[in-house]
PDB file of N, CA and C in Angstrom:
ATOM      1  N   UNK A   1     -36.045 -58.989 -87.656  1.00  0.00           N
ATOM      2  CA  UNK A   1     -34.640 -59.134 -87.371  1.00  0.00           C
ATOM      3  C   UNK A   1     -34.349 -58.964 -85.879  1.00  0.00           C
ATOM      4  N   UNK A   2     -35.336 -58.574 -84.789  1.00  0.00           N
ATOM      5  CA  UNK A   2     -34.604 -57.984 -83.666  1.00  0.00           C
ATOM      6  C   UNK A   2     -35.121 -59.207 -82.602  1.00  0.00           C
ATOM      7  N   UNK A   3     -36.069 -60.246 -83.569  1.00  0.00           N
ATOM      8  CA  UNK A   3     -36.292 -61.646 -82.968  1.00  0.00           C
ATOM      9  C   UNK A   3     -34.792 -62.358 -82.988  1.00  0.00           C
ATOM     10  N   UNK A   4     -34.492 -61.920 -84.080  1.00  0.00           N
ATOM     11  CA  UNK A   4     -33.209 -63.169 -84.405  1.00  0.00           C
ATOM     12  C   UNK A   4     -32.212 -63.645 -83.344  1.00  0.00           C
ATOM     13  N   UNK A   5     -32.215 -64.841 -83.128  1.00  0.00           N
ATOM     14  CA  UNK A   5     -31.543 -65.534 -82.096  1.00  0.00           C
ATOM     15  C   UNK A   5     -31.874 -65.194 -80.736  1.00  0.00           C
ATOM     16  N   UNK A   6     -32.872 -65.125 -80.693  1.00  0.00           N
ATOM     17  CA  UNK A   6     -33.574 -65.363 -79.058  1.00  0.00           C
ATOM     18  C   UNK A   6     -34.352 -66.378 -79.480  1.00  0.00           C
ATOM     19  N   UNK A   7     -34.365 -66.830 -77.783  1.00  0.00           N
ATOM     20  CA  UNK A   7     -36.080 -68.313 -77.797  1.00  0.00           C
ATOM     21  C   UNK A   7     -36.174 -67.876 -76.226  1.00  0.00           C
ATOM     22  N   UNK A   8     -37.349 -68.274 -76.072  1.00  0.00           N
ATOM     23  CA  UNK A   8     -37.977 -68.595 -75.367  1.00  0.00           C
ATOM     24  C   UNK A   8     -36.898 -69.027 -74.014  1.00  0.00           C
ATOM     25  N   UNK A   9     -37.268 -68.668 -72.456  1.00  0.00           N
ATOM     26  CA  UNK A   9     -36.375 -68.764 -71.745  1.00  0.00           C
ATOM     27  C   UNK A   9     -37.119 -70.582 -71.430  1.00  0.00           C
ATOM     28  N   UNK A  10     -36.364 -71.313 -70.509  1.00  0.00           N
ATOM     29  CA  UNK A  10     -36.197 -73.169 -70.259  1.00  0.00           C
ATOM     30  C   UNK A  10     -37.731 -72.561 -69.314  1.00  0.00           C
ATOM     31  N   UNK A  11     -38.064 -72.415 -68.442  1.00  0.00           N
ATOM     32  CA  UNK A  11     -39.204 -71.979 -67.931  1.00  0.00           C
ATOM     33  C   UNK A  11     -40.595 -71.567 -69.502  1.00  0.00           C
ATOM     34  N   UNK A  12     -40.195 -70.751 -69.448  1.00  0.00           N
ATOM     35  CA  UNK A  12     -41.376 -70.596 -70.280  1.00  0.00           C
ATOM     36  C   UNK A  12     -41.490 -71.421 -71.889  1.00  0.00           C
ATOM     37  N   UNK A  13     -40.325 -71.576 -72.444  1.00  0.00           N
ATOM     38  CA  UNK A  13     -40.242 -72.886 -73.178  1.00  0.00           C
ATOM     39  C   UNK A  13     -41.100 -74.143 -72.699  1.00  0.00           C
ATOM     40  N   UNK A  14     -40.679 -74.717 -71.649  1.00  0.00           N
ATOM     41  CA  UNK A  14     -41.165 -75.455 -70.998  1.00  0.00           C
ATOM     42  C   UNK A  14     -42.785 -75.850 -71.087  1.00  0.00           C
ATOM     43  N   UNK A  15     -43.202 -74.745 -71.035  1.00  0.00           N
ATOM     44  CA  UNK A  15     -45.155 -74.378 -70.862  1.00  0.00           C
ATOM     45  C   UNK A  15     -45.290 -74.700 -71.904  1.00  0.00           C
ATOM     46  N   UNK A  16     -44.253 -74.100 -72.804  1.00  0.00           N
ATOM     47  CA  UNK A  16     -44.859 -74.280 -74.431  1.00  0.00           C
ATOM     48  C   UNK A  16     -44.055 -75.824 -74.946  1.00  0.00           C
ATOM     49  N   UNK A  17     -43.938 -76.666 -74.610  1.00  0.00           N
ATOM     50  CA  UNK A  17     -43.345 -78.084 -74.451  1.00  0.00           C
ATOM     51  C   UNK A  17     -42.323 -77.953 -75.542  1.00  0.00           C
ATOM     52  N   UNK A  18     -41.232 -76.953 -75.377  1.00  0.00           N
ATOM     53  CA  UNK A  18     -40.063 -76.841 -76.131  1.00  0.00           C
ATOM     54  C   UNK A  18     -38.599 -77.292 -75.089  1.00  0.00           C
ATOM     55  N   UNK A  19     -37.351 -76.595 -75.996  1.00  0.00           N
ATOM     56  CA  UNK A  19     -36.584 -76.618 -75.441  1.00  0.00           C
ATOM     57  C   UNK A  19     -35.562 -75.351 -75.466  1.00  0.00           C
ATOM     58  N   UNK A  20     -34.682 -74.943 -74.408  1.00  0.00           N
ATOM     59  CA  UNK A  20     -34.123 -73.776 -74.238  1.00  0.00           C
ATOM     60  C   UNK A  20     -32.473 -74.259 -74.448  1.00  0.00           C
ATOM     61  N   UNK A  21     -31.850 -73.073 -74.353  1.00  0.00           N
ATOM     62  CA  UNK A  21     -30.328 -72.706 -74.567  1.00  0.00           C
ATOM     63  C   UNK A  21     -30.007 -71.445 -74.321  1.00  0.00           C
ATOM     64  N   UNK A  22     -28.882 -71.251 -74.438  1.00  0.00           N
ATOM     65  CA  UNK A  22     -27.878 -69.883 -74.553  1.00  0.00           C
ATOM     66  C   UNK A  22     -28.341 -68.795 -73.286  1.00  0.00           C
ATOM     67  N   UNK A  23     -27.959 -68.009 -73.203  1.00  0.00           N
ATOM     68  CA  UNK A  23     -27.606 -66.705 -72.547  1.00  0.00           C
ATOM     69  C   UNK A  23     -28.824 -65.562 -71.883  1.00  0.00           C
ATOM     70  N   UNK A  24     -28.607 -65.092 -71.223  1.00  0.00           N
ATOM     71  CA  UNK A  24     -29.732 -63.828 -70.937  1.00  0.00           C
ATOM     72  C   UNK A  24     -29.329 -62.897 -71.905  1.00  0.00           C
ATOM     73  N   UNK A  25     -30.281 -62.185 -72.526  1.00  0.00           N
ATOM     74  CA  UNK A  25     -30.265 -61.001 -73.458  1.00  0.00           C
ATOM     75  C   UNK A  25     -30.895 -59.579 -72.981  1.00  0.00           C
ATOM     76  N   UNK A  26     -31.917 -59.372 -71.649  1.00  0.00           N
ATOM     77  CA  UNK A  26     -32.340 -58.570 -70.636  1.00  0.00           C
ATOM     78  C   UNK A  26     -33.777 -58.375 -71.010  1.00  0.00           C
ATOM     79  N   UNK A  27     -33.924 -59.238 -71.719  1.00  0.00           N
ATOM     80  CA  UNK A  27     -35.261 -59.218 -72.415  1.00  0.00           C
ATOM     81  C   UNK A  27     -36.114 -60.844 -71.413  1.00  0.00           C
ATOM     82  N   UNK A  28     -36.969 -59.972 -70.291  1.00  0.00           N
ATOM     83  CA  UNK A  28     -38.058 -60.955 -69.448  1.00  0.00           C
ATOM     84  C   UNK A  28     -38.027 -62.164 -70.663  1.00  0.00           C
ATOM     85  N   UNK A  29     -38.225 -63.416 -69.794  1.00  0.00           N
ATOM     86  CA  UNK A  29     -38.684 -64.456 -70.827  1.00  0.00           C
ATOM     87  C   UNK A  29     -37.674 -64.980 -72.068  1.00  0.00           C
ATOM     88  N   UNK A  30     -37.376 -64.464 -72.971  1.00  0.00           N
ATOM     89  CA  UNK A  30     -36.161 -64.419 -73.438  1.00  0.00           C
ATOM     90  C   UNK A  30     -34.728 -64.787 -73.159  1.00  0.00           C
ATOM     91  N   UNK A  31     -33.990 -65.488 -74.052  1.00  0.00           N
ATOM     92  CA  UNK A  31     -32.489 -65.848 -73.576  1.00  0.00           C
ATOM     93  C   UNK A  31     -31.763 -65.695 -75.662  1.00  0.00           C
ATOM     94  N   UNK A  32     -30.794 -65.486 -75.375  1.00  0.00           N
ATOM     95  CA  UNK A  32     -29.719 -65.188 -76.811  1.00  0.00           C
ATOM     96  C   UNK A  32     -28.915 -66.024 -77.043  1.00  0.00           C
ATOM     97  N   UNK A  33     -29.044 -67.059 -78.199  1.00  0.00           N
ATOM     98  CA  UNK A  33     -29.244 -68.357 -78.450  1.00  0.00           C
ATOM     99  C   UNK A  33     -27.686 -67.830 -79.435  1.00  0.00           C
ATOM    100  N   UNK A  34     -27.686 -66.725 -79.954  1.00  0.00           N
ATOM    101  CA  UNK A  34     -26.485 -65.805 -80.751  1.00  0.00           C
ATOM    102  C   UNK A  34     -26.551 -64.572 -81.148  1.00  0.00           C
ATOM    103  N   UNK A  35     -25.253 -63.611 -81.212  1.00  0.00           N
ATOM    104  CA  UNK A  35     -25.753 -62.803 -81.262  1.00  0.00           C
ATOM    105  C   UNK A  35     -26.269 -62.158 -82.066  1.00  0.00           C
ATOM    106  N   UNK A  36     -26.744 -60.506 -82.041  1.00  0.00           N
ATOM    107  CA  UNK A  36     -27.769 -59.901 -82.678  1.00  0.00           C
ATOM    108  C   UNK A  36     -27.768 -58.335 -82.771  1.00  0.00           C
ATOM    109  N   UNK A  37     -26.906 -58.450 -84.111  1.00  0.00           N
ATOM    110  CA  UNK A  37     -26.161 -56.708 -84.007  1.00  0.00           C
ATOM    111  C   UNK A  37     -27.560 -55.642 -83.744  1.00  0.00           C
ATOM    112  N   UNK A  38     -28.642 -56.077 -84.378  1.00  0.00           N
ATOM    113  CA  UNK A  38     -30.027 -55.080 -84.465  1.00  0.00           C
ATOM    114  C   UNK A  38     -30.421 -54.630 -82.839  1.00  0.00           C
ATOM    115  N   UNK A  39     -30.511 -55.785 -82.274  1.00  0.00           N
ATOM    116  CA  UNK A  39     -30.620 -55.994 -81.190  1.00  0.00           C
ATOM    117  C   UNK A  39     -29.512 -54.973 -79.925  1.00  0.00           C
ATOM    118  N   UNK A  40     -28.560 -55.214 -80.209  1.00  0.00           N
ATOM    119  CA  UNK A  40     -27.347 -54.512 -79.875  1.00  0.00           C
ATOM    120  C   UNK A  40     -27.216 -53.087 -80.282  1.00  0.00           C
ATOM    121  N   UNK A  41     -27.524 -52.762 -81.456  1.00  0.00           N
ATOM    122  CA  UNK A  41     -27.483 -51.312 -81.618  1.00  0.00           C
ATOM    123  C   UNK A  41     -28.495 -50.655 -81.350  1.00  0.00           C
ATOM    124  N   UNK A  42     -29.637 -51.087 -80.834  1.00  0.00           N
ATOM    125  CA  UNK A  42     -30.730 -50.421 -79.828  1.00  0.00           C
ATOM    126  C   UNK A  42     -30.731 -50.310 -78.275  1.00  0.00           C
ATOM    127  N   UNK A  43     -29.722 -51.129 -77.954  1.00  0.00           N
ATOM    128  CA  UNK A  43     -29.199 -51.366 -76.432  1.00  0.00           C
ATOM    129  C   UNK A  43     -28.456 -50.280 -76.387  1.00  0.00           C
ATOM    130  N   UNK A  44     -28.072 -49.529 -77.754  1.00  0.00           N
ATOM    131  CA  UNK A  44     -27.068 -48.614 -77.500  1.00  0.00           C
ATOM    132  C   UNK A  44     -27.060 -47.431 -76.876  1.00  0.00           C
ATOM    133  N   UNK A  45     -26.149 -46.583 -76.193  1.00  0.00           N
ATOM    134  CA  UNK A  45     -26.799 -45.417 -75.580  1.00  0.00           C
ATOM    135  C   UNK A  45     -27.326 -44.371 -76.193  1.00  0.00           C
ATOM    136  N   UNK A  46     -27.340 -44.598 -77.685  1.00  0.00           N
ATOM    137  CA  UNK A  46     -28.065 -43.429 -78.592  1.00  0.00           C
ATOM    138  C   UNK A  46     -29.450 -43.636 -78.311  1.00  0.00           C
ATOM    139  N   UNK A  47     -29.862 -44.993 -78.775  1.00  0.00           N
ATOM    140  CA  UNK A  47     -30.772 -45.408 -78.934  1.00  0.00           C
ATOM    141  C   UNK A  47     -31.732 -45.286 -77.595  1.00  0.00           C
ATOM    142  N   UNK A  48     -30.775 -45.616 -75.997  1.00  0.00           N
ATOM    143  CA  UNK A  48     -31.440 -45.563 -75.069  1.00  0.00           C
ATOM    144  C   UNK A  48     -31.758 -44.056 -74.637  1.00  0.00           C
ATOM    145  N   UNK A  49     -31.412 -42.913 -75.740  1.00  0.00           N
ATOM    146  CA  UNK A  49     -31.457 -41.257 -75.407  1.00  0.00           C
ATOM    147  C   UNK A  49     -32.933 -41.210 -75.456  1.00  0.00           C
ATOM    148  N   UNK A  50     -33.393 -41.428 -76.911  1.00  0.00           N
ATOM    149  CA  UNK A  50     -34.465 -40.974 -77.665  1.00  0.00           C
ATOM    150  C   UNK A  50     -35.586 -41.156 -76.724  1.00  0.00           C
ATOM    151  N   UNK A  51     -36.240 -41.839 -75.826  1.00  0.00           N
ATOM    152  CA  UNK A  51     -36.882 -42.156 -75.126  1.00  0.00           C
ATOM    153  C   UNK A  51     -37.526 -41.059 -74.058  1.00  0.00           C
ATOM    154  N   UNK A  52     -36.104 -40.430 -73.595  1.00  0.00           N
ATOM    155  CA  UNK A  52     -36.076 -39.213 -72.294  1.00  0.00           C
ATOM    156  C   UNK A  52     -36.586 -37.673 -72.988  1.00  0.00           C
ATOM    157  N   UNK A  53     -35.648 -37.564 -74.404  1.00  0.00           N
ATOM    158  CA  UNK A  53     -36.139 -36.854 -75.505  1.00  0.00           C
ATOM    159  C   UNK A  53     -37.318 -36.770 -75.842  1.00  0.00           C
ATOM    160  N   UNK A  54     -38.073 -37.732 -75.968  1.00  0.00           N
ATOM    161  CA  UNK A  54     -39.547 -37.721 -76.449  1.00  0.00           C
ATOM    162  C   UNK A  54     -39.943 -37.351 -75.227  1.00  0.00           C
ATOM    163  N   UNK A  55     -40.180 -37.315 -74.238  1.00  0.00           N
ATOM    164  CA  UNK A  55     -40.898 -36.986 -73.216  1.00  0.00           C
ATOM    165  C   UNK A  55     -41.284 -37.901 -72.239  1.00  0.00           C
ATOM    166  N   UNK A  56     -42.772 -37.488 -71.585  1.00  0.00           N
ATOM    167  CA  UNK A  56     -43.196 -38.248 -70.935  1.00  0.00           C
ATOM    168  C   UNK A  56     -43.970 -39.774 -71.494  1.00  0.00           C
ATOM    169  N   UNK A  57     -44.248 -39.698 -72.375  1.00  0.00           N
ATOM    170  CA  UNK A  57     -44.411 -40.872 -73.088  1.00  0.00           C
ATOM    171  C   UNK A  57     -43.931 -41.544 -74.316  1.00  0.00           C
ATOM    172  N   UNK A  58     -42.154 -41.294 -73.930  1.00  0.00           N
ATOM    173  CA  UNK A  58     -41.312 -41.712 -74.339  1.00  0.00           C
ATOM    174  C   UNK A  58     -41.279 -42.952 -74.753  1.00  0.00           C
ATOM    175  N   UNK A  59     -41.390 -43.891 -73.751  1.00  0.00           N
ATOM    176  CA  UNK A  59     -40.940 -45.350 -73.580  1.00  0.00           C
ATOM    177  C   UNK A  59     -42.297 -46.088 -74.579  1.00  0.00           C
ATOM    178  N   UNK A  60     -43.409 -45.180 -74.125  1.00  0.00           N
ATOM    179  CA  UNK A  60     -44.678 -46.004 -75.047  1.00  0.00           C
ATOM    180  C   UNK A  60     -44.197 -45.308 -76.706  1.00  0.00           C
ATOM    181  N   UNK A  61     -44.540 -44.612 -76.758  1.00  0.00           N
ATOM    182  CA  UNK A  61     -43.865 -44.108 -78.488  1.00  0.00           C
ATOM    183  C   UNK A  61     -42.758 -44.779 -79.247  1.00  0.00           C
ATOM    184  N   UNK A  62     -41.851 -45.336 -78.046  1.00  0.00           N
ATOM    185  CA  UNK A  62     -40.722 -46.248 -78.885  1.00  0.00           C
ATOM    186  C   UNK A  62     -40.968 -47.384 -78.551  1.00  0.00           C
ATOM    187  N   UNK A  63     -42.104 -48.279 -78.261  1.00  0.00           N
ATOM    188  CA  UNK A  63     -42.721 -49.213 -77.753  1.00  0.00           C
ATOM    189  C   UNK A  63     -43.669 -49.374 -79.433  1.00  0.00           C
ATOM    190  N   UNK A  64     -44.276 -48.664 -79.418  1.00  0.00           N
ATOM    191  CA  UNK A  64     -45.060 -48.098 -80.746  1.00  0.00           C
ATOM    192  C   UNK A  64     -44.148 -48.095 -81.868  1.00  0.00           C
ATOM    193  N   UNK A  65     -43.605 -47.139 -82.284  1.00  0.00           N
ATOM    194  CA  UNK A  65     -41.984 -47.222 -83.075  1.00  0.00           C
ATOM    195  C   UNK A  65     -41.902 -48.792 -83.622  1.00  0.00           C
ATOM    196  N   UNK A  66     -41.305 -49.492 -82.651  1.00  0.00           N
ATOM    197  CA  UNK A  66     -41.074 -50.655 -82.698  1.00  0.00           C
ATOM    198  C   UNK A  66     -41.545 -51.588 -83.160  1.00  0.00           C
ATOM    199  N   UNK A  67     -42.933 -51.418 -82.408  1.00  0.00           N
ATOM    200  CA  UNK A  67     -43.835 -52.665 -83.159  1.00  0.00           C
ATOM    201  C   UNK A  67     -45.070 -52.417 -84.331  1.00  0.00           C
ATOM    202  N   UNK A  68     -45.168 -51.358 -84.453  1.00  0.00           N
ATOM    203  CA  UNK A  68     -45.897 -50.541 -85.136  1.00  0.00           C
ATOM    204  C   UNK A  68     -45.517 -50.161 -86.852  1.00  0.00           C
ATOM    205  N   UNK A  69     -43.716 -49.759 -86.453  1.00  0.00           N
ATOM    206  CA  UNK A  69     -43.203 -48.937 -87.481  1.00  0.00           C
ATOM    207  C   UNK A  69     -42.609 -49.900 -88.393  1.00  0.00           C
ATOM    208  N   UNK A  70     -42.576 -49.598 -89.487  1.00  0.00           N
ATOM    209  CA  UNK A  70     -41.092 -50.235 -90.188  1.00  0.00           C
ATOM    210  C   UNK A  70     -39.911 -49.716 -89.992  1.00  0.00           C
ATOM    211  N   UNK A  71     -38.708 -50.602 -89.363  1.00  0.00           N
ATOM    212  CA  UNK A  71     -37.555 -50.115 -89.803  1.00  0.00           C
ATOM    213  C   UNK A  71     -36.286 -50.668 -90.285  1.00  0.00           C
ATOM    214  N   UNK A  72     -35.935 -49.949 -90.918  1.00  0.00           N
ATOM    215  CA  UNK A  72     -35.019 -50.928 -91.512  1.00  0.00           C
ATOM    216  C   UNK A  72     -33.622 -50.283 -91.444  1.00  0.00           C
ATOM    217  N   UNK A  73     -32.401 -51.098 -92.519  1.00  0.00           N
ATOM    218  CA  UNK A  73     -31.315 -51.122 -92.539  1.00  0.00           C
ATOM    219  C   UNK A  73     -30.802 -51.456 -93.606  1.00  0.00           C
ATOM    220  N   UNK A  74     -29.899 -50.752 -93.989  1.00  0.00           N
ATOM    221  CA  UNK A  74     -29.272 -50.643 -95.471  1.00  0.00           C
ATOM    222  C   UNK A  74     -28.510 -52.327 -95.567  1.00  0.00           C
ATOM    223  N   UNK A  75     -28.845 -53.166 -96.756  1.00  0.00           N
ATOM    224  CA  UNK A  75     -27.770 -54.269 -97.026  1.00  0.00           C
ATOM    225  C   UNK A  75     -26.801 -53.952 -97.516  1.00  0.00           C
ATOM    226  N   UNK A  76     -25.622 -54.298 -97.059  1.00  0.00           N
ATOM    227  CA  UNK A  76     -24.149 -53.798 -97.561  1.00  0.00           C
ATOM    228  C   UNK A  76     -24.082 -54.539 -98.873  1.00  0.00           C
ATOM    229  N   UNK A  77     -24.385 -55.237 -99.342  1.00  0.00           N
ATOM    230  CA  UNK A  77     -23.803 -56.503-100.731  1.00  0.00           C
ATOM    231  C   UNK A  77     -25.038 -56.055-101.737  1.00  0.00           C
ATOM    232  N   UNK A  78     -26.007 -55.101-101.530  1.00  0.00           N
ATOM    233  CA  UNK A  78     -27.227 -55.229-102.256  1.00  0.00           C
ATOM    234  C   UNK A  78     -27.302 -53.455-102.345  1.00  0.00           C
ATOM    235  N   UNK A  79     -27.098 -53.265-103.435  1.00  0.00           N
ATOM    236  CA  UNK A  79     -27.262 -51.715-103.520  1.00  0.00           C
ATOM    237  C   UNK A  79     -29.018 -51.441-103.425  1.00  0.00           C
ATOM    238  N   UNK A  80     -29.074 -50.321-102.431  1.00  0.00           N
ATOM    239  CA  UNK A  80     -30.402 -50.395-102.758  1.00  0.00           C
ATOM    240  C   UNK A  80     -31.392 -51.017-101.966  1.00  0.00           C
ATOM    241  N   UNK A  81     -30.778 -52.383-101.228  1.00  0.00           N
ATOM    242  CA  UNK A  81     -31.610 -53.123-100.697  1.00  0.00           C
ATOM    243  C   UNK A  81     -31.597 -53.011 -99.035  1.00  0.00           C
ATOM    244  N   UNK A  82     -32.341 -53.447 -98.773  1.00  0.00           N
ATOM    245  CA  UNK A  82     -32.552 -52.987 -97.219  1.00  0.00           C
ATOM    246  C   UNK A  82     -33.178 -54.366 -96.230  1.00  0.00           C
ATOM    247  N   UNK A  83     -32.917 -54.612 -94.752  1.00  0.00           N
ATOM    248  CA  UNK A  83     -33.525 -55.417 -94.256  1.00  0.00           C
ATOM    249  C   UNK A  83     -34.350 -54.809 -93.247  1.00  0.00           C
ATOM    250  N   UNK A  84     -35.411 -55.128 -93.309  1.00  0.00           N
ATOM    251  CA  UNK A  84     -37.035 -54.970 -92.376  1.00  0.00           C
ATOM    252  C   UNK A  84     -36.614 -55.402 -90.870  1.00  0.00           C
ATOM    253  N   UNK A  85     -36.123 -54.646 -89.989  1.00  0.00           N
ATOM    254  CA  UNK A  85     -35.505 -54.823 -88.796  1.00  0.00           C
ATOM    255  C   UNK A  85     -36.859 -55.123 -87.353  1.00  0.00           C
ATOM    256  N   UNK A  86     -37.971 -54.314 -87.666  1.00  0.00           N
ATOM    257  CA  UNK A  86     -38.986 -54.381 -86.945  1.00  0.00           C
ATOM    258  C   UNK A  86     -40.041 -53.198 -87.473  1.00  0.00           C
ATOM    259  N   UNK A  87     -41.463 -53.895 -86.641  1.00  0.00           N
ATOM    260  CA  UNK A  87     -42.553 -53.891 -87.427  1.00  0.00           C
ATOM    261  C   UNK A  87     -43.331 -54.673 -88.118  1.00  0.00           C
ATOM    262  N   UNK A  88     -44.592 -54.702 -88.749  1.00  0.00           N
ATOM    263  CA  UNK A  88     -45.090 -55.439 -89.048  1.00  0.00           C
ATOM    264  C   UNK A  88     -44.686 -55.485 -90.544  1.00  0.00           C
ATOM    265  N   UNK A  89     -44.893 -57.350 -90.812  1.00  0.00           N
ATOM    266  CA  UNK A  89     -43.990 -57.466 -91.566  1.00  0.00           C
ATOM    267  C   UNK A  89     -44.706 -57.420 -93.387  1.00  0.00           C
ATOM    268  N   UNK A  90     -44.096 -56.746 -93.877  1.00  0.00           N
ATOM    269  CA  UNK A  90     -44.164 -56.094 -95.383  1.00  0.00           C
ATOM    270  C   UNK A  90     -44.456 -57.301 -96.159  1.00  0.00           C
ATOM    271  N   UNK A  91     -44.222 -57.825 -96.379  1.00  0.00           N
ATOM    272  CA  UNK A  91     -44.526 -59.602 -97.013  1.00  0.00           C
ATOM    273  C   UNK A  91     -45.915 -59.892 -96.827  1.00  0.00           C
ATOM    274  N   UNK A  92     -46.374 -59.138 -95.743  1.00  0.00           N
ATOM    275  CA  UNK A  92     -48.002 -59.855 -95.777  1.00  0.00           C
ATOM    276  C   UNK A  92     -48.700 -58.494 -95.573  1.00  0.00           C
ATOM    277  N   UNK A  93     -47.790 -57.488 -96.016  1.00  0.00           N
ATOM    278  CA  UNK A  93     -49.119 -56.506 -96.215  1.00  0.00           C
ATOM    279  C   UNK A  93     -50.233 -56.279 -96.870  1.00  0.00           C
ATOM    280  N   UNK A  94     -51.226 -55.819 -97.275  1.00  0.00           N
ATOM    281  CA  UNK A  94     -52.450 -55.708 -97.880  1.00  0.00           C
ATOM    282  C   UNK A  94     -51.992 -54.811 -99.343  1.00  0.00           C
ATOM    283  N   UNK A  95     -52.529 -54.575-100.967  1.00  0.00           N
ATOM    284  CA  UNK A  95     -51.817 -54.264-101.232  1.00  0.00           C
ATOM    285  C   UNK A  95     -52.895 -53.330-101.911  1.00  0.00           C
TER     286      UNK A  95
END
């Protein structure tokens, strides 16, 4: 989910013989094609705390976190159900 609506910036698209659109999102390489509440509520200043909190190897641990962890988010219309926000993805886990 925290892919959703980014591509590839017209430069690096380019290499990869695509095509670009929309906005900077502050993410190198990257541009925000629409927006992206997941995305947005990690930009947030809560989110940008946890980092200084953890310490000195803050930024790698939520680097890790991220791509490492599952996380998710409650679906409002689906009791119970949840969306896989980042991490590796559960659908092709081993079982």
């Amino acid at each position: 989910m925290l892919c959703h609506g980014l591509q590839r910036t017209k430069a690096t698209f380019q290499q990869a013989g695509g095509i670009s659109g929309g906005g900077g999102c502050g993410i190198p390489g990257l541009v925000s094609v629409f927006p992206n509440e997941y995305v947005e509520a990690m930009k947030s200043p809560a989110w940008a705390e946890i980092p200084r909190l953890l310490g000195d190897s803050g930024d790698q641990l939520m680097i890790d976190l991220i791509l490492r962890c599952g996380l998710f988010a409650p679906v409002a219309s689906i009791e119970g159900g949840h969306y896989q926000i980042s991490g590796p993805s559960f659908a092709y886990a081993h079982k």
